[in-house]
PDB file of N, CA and C in Angstrom:
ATOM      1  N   UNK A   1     101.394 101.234  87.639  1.00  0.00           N
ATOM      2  CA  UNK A   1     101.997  99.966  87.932  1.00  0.00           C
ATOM      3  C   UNK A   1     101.110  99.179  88.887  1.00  0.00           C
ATOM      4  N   UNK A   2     100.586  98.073  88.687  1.00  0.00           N
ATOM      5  CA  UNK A   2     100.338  96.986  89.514  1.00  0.00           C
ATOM      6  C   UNK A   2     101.231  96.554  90.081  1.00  0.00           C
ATOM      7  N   UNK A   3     100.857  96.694  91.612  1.00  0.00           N
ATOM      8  CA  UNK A   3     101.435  95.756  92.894  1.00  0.00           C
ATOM      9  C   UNK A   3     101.321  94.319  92.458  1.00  0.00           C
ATOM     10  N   UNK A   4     103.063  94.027  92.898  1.00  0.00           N
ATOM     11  CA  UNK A   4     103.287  92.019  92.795  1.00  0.00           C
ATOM     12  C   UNK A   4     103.965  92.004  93.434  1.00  0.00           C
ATOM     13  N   UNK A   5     104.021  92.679  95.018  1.00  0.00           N
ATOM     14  CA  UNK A   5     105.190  91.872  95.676  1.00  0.00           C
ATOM     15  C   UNK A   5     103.796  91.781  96.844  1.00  0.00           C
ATOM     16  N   UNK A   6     103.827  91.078  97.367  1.00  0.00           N
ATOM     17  CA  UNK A   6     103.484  90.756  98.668  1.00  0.00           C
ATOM     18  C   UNK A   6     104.075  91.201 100.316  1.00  0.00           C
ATOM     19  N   UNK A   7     103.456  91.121 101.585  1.00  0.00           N
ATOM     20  CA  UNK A   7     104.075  91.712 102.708  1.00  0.00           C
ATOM     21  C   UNK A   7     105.815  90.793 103.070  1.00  0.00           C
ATOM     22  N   UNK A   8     105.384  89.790 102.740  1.00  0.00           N
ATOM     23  CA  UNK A   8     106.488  89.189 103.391  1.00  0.00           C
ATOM     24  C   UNK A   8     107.751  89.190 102.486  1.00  0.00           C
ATOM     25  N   UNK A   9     107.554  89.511 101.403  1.00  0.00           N
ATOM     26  CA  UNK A   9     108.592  89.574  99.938  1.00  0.00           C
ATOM     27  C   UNK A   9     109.129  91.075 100.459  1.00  0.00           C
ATOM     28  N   UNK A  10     108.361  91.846 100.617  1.00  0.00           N
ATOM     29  CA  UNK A  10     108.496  93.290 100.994  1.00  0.00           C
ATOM     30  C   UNK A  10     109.738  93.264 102.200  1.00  0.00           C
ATOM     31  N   UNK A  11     109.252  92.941 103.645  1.00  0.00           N
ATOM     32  CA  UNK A  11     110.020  92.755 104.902  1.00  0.00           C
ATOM     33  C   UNK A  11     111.108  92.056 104.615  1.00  0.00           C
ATOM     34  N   UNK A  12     111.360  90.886 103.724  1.00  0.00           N
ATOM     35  CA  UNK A  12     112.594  90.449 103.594  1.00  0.00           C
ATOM     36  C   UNK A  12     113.557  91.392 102.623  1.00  0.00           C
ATOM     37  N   UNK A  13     113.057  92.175 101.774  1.00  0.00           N
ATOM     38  CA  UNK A  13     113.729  92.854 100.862  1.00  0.00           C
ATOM     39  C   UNK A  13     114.001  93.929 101.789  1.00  0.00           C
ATOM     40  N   UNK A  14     113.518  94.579 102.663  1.00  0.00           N
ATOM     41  CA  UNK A  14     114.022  95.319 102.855  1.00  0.00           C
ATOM     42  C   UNK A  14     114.907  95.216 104.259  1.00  0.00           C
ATOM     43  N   UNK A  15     115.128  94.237 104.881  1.00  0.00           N
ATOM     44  CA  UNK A  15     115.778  93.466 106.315  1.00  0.00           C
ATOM     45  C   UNK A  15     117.421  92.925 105.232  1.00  0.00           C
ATOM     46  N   UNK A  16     117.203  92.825 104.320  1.00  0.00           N
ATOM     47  CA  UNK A  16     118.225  92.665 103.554  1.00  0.00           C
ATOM     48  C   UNK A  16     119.107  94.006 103.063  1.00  0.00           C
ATOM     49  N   UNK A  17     117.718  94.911 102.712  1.00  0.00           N
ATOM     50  CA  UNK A  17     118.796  96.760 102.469  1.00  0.00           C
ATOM     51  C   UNK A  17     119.081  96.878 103.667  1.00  0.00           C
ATOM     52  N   UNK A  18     119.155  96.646 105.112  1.00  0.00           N
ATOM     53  CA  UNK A  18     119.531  96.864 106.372  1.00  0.00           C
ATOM     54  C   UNK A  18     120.542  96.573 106.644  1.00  0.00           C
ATOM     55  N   UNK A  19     120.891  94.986 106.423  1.00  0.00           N
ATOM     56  CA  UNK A  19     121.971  94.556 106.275  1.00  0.00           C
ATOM     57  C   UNK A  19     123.036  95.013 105.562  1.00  0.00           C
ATOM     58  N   UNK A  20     122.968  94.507 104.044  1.00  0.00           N
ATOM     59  CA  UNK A  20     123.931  95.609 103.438  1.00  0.00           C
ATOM     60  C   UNK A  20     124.172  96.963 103.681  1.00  0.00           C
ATOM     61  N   UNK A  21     123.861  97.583 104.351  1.00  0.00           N
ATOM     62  CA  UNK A  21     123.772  98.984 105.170  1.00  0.00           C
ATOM     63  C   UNK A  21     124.708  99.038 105.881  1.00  0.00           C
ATOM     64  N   UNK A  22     123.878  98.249 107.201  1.00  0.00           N
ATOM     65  CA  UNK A  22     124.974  98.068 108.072  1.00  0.00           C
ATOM     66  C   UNK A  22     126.926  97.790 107.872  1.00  0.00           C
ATOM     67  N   UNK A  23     126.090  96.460 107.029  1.00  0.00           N
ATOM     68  CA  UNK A  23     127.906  95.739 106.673  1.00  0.00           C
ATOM     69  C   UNK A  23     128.786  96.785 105.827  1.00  0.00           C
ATOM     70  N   UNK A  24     128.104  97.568 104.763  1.00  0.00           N
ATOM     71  CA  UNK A  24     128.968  98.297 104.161  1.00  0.00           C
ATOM     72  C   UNK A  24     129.692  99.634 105.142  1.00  0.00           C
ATOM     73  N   UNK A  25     128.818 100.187 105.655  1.00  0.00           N
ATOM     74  CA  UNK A  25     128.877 101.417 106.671  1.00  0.00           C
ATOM     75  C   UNK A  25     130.006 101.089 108.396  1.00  0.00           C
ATOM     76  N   UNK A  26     129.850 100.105 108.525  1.00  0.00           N
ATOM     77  CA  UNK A  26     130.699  99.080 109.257  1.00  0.00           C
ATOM     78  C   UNK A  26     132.450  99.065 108.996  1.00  0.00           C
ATOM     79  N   UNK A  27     132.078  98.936 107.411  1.00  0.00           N
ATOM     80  CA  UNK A  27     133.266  98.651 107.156  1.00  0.00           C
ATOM     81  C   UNK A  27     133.495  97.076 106.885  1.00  0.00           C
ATOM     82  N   UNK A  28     132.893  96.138 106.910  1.00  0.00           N
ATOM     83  CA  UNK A  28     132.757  94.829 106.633  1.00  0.00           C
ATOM     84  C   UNK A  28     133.090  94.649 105.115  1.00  0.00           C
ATOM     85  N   UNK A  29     132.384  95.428 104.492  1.00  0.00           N
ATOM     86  CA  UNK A  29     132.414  95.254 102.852  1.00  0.00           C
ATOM     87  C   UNK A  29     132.847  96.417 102.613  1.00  0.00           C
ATOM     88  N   UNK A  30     133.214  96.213 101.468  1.00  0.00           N
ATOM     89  CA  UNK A  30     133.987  97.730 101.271  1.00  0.00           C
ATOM     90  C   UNK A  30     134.497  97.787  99.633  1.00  0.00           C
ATOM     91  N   UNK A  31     134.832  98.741  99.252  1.00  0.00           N
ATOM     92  CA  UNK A  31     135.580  98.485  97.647  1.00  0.00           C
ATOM     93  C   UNK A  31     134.091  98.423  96.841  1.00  0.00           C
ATOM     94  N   UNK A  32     134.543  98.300  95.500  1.00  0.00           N
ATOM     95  CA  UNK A  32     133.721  97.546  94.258  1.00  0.00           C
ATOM     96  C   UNK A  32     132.686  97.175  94.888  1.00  0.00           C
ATOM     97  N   UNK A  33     133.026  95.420  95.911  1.00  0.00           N
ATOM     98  CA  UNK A  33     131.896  95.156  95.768  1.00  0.00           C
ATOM     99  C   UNK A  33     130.729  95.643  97.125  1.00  0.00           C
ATOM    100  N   UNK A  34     131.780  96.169  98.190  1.00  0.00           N
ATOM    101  CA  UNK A  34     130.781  97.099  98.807  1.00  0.00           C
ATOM    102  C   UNK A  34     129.848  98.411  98.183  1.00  0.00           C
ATOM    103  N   UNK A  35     130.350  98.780  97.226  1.00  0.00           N
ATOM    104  CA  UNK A  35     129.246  99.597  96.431  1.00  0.00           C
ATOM    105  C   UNK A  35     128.324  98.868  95.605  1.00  0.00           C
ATOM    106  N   UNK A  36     128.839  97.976  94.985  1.00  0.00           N
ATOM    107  CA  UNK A  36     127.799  97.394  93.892  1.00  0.00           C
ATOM    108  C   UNK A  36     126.519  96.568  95.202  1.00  0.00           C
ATOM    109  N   UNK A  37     126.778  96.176  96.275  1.00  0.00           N
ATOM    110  CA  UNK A  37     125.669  95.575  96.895  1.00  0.00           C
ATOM    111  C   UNK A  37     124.961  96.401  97.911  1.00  0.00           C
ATOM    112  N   UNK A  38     125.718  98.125  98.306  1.00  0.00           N
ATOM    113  CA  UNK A  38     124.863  99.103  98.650  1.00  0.00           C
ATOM    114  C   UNK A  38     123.751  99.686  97.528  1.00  0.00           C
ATOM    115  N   UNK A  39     123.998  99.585  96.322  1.00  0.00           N
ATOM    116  CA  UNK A  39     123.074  99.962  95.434  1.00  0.00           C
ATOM    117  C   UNK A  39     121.887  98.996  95.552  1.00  0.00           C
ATOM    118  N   UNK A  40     122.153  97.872  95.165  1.00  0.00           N
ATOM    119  CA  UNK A  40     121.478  96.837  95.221  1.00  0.00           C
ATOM    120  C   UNK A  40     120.351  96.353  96.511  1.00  0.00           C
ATOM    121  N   UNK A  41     121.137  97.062  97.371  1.00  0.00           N
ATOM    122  CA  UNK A  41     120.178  97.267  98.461  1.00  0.00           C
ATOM    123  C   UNK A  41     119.427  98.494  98.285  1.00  0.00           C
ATOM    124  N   UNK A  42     119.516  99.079  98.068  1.00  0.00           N
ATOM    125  CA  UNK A  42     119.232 100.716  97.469  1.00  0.00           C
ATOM    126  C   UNK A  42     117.533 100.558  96.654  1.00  0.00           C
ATOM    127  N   UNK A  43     117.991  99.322  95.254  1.00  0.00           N
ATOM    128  CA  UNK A  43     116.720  98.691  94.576  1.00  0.00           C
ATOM    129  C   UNK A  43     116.239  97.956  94.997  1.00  0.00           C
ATOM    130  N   UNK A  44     116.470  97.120  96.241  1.00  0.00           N
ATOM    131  CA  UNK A  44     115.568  96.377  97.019  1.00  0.00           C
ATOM    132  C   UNK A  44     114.329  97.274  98.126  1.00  0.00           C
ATOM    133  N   UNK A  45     115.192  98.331  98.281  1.00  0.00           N
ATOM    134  CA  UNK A  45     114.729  99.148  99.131  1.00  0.00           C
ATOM    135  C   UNK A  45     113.066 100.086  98.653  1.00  0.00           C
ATOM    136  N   UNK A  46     114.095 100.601  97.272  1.00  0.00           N
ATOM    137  CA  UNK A  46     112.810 101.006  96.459  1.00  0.00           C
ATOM    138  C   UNK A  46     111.825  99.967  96.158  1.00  0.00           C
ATOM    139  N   UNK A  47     112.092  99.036  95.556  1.00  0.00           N
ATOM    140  CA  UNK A  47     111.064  98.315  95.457  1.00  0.00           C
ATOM    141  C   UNK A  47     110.325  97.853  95.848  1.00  0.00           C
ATOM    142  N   UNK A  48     110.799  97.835  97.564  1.00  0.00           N
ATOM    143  CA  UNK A  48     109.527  97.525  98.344  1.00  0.00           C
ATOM    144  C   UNK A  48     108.578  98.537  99.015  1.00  0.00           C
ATOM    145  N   UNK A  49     109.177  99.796  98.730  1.00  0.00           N
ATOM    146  CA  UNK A  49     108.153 100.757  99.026  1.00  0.00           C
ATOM    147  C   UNK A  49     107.226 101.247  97.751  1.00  0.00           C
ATOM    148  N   UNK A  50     107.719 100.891  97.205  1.00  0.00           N
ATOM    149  CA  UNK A  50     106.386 100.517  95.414  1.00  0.00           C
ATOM    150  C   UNK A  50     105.340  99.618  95.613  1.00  0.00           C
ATOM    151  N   UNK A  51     106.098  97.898  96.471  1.00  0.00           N
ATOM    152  CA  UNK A  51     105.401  97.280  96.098  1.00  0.00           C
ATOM    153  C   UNK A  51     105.615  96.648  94.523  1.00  0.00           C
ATOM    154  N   UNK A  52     106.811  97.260  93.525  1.00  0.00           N
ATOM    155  CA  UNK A  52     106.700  96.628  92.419  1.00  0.00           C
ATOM    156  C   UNK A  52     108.302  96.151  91.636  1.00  0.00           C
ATOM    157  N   UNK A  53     108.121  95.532  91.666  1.00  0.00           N
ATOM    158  CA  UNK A  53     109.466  94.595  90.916  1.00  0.00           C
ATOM    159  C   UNK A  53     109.448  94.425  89.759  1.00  0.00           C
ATOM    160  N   UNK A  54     110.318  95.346  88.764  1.00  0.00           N
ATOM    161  CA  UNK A  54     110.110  94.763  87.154  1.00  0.00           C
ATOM    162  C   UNK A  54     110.757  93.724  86.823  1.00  0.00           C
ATOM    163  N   UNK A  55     111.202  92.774  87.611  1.00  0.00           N
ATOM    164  CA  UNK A  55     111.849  91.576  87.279  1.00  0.00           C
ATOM    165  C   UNK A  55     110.997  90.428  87.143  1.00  0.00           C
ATOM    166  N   UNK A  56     109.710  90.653  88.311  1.00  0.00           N
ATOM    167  CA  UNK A  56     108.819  90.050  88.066  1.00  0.00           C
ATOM    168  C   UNK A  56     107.623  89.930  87.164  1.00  0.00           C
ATOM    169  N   UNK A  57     107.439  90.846  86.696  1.00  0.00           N
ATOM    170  CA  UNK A  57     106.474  91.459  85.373  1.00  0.00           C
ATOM    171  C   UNK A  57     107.156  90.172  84.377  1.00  0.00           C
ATOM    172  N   UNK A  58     108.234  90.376  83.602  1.00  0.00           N
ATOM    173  CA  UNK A  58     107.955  89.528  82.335  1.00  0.00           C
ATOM    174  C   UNK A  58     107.839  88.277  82.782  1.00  0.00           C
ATOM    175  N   UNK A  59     108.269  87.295  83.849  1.00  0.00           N
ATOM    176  CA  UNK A  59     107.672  86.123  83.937  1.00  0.00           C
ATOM    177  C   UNK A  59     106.654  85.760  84.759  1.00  0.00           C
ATOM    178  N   UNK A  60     106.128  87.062  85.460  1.00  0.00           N
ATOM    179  CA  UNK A  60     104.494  86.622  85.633  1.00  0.00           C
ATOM    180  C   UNK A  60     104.251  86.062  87.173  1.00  0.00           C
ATOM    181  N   UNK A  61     105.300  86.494  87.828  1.00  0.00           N
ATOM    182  CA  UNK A  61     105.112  86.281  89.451  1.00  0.00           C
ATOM    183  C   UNK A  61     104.433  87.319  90.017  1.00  0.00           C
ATOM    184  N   UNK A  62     103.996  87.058  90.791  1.00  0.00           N
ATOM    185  CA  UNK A  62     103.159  88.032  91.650  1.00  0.00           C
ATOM    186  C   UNK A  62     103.097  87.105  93.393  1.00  0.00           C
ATOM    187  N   UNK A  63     103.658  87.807  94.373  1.00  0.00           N
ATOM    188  CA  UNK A  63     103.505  87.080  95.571  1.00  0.00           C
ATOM    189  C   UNK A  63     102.454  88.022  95.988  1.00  0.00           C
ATOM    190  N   UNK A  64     102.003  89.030  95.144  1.00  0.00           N
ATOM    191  CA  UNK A  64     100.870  90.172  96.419  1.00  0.00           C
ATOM    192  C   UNK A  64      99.430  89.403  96.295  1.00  0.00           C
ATOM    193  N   UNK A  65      99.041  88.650  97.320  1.00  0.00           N
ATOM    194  CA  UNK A  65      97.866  87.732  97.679  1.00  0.00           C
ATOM    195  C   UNK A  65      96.589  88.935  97.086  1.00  0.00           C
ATOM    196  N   UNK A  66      95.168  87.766  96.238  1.00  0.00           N
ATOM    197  CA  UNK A  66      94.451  88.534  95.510  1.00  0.00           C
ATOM    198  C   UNK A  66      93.602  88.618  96.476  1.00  0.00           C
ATOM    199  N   UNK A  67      92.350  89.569  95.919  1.00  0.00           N
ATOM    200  CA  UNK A  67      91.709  90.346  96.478  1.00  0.00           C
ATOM    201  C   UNK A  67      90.279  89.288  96.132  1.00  0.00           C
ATOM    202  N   UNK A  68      89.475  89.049  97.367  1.00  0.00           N
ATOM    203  CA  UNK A  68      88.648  88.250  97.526  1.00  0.00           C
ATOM    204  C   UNK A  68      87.190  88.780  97.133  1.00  0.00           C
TER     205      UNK A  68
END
């Protein structure tokens, strides 16, 4: 897999699995949709320790800055 996320795509994806973390574990969210957005943080999480997003592959984004 080729890297397409970039540092700062990375830190926000994963300051976001933190959050949902927190809020679910808290008790803030809870139910249905406290699980469906702990997962979701879950694939944000992975994905930024890849570095790779298959969401971005078929339309061709790439934020990971090229190599000079």
């Amino acid at each position: 897999m080729k890297k397409n996320m970039g540092n700062i795509d990375r830190i926000i994806r994963v300051m976001i699995a933190i959050i949902i973390s927190v809020l679910f574990f808290t008790g803030i969210i809870s139910g249905t949709l406290g699980i469906i957005l702990l997962v979701l943080g879950g694939v944000f999480l992975l994905t930024s320790v890849i570095s790779f997003c298959p969401l971005y592959a078929p339309f061709g984004i790439n934020t990971c800055p090229k190599d000079k």
